[in-house]
C-alpha atoms as a PDB file:
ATOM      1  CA  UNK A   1       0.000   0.000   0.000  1.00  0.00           C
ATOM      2  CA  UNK A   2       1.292   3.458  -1.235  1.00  0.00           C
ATOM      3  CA  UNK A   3       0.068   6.613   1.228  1.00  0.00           C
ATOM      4  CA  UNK A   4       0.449  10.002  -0.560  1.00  0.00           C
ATOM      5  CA  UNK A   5      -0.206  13.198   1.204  1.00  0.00           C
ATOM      6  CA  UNK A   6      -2.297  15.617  -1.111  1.00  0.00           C
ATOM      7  CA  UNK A   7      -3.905  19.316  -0.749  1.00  0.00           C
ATOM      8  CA  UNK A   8      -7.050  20.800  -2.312  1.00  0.00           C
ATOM      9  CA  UNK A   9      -8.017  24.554  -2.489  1.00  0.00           C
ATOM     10  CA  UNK A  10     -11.118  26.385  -4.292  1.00  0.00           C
ATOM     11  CA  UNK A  11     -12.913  29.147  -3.669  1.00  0.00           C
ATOM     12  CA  UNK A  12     -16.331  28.480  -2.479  1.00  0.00           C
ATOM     13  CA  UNK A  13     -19.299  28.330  -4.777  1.00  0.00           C
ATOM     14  CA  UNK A  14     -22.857  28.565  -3.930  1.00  0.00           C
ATOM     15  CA  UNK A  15     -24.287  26.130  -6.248  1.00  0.00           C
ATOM     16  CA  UNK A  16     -24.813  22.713  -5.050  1.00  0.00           C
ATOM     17  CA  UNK A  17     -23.537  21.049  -7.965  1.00  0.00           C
ATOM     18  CA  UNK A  18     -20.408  19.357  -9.404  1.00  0.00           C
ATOM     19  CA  UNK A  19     -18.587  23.007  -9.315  1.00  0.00           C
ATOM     20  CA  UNK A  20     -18.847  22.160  -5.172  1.00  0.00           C
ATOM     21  CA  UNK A  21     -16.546  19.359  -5.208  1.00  0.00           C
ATOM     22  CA  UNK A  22     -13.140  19.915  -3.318  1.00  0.00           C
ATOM     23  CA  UNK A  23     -12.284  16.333  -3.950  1.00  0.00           C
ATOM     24  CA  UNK A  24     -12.652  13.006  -5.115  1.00  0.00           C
ATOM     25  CA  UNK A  25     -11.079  10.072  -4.156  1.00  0.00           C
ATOM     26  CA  UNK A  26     -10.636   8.744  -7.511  1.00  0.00           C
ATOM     27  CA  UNK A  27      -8.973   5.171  -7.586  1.00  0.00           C
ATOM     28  CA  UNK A  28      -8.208   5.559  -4.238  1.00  0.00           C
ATOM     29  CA  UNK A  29      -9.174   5.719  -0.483  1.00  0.00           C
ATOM     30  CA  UNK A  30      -8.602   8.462   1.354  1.00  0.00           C
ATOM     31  CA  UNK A  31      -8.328  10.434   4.845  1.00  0.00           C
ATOM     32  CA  UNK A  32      -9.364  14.335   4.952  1.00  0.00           C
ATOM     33  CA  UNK A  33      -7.001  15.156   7.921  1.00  0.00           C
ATOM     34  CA  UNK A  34      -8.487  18.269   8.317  1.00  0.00           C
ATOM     35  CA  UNK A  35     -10.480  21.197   6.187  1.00  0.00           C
ATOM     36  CA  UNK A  36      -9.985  24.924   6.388  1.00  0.00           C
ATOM     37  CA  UNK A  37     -13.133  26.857   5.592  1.00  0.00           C
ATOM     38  CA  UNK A  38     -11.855  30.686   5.596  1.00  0.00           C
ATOM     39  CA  UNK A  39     -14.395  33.474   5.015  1.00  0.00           C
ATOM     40  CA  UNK A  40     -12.164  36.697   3.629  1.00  0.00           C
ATOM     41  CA  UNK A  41     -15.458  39.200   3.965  1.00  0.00           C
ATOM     42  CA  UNK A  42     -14.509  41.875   6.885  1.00  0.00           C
ATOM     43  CA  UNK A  43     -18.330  43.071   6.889  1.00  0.00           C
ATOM     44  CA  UNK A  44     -20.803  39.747   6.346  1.00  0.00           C
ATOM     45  CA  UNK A  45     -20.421  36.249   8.425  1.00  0.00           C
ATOM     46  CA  UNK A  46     -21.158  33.178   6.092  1.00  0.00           C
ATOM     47  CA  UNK A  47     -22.753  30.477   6.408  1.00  0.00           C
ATOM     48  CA  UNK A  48     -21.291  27.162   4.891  1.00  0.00           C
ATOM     49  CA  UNK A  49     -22.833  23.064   4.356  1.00  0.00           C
ATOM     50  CA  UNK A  50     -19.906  20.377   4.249  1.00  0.00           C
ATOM     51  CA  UNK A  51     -21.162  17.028   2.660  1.00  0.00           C
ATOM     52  CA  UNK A  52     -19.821  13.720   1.456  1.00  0.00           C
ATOM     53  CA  UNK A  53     -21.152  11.073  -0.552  1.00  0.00           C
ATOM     54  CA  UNK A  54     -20.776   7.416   0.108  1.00  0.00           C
ATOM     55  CA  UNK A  55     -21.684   6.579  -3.434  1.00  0.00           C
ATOM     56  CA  UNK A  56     -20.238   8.145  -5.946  1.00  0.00           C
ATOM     57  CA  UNK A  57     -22.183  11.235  -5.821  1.00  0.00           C
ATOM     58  CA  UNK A  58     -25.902  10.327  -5.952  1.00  0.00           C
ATOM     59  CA  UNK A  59     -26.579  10.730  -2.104  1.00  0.00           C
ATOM     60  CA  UNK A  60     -24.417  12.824   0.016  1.00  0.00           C
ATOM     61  CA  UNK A  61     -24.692  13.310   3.511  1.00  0.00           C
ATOM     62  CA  UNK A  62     -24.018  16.357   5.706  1.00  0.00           C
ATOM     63  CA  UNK A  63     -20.450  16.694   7.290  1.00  0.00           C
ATOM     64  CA  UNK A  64     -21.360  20.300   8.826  1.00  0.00           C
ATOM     65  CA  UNK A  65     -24.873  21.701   8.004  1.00  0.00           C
ATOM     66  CA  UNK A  66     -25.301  25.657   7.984  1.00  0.00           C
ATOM     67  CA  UNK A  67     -22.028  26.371   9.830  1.00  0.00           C
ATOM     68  CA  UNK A  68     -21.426  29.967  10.627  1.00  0.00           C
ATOM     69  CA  UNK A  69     -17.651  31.485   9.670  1.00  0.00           C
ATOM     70  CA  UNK A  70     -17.074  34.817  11.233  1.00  0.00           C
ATOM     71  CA  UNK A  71     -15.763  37.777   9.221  1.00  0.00           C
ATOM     72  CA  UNK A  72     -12.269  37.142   8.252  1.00  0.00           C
ATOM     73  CA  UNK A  73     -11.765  34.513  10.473  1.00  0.00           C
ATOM     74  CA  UNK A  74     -11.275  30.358   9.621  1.00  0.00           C
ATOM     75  CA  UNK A  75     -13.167  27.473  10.599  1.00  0.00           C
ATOM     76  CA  UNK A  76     -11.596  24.589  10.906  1.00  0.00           C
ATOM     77  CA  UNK A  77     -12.362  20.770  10.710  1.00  0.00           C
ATOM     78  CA  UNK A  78     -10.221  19.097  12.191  1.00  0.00           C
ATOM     79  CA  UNK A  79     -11.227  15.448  12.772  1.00  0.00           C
ATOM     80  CA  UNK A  80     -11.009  12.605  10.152  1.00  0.00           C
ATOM     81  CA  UNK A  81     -13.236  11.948   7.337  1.00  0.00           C
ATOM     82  CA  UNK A  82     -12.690   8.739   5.594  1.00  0.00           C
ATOM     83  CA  UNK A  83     -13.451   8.191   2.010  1.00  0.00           C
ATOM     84  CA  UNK A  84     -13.949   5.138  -0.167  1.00  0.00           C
ATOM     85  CA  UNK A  85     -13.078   5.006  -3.825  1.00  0.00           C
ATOM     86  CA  UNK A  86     -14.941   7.543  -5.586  1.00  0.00           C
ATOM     87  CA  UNK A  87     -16.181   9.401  -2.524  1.00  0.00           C
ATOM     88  CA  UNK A  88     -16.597  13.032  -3.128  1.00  0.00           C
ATOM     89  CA  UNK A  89     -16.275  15.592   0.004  1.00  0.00           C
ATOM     90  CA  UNK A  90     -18.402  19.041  -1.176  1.00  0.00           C
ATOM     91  CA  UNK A  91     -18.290  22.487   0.294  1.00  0.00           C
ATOM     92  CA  UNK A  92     -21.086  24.807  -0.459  1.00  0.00           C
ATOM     93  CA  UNK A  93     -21.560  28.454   0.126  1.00  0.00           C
ATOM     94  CA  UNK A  94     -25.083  29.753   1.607  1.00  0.00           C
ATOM     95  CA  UNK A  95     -25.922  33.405  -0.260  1.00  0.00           C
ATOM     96  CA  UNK A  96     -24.931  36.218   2.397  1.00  0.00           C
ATOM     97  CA  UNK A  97     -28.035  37.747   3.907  1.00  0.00           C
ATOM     98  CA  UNK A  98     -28.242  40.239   1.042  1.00  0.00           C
ATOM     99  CA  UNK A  99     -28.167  38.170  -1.409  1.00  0.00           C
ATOM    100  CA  UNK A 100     -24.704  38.435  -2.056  1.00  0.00           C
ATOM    101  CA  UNK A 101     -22.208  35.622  -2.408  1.00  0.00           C
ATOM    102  CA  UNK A 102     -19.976  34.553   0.254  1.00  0.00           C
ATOM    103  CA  UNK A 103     -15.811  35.266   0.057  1.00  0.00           C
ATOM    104  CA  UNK A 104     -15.148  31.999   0.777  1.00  0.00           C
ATOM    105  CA  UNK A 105     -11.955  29.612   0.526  1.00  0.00           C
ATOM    106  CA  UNK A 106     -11.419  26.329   1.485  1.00  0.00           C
ATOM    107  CA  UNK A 107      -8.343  23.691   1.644  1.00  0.00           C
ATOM    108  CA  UNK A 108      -8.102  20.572   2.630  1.00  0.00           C
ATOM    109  CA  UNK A 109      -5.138  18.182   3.663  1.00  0.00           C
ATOM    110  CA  UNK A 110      -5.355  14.216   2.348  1.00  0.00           C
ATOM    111  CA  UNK A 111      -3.924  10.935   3.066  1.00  0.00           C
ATOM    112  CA  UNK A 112      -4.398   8.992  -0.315  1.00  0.00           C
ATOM    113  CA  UNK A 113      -4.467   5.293   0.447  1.00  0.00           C
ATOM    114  CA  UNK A 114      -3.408   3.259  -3.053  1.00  0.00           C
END
């Protein structure tokens, strides 16, 4: 068994779609060791869902659900989130009170399994 330590990064996006995905564990299993979740607003708090999928992306189920990031500050996930082959983790963005998008970014450190 080969372990390989990976990052992912992406600005946030409020669609809950594909375009959510941080990461898949494609051929592989893997270990989120922890996820960032930074909002980079210094006037709104957002408001952000975490999800995986245990399926390949059909179902996914709620890591974090309507978690609140203060202005320019980071929250941070810090307990292990195993995925499967094909897994998917997601990060969506909630629209700011206003309507407005969130500033969001988000990285995550991985243990790839092969």
């Amino acid at each position: 068994m080969a372990s390989t330590f990976k990052n992912a990064g992406m600005s946030v996006v409020t669609t809950d779609d594909a375009n959510a995905n941080l990461y898949t564990a494609s051929g592989v299993t893997a270990v989120i060791h922890a996820l960032y979740i930074s909002n980079k607003s210094s006037t709104n708090t957002a408001e952000v869902d975490v999800k995986v999928t245990t399926d390949g992306g059909s179902t996914f189920y709620y890591v974090g659900k309507g978690l609140f990031i203060d202005v320019n500050n980071t929250l941070i996930l810090d307990k292990p989130i195993n995925l499967e082959t094909n897994d998917i983790l997601r990060v969506v963005g909630n629209l700011n009170v206003d309507s407005s998008a969130p500033d969001l970014e988000t990285y995550a450190s991985i243990l790839e399994i092969s």
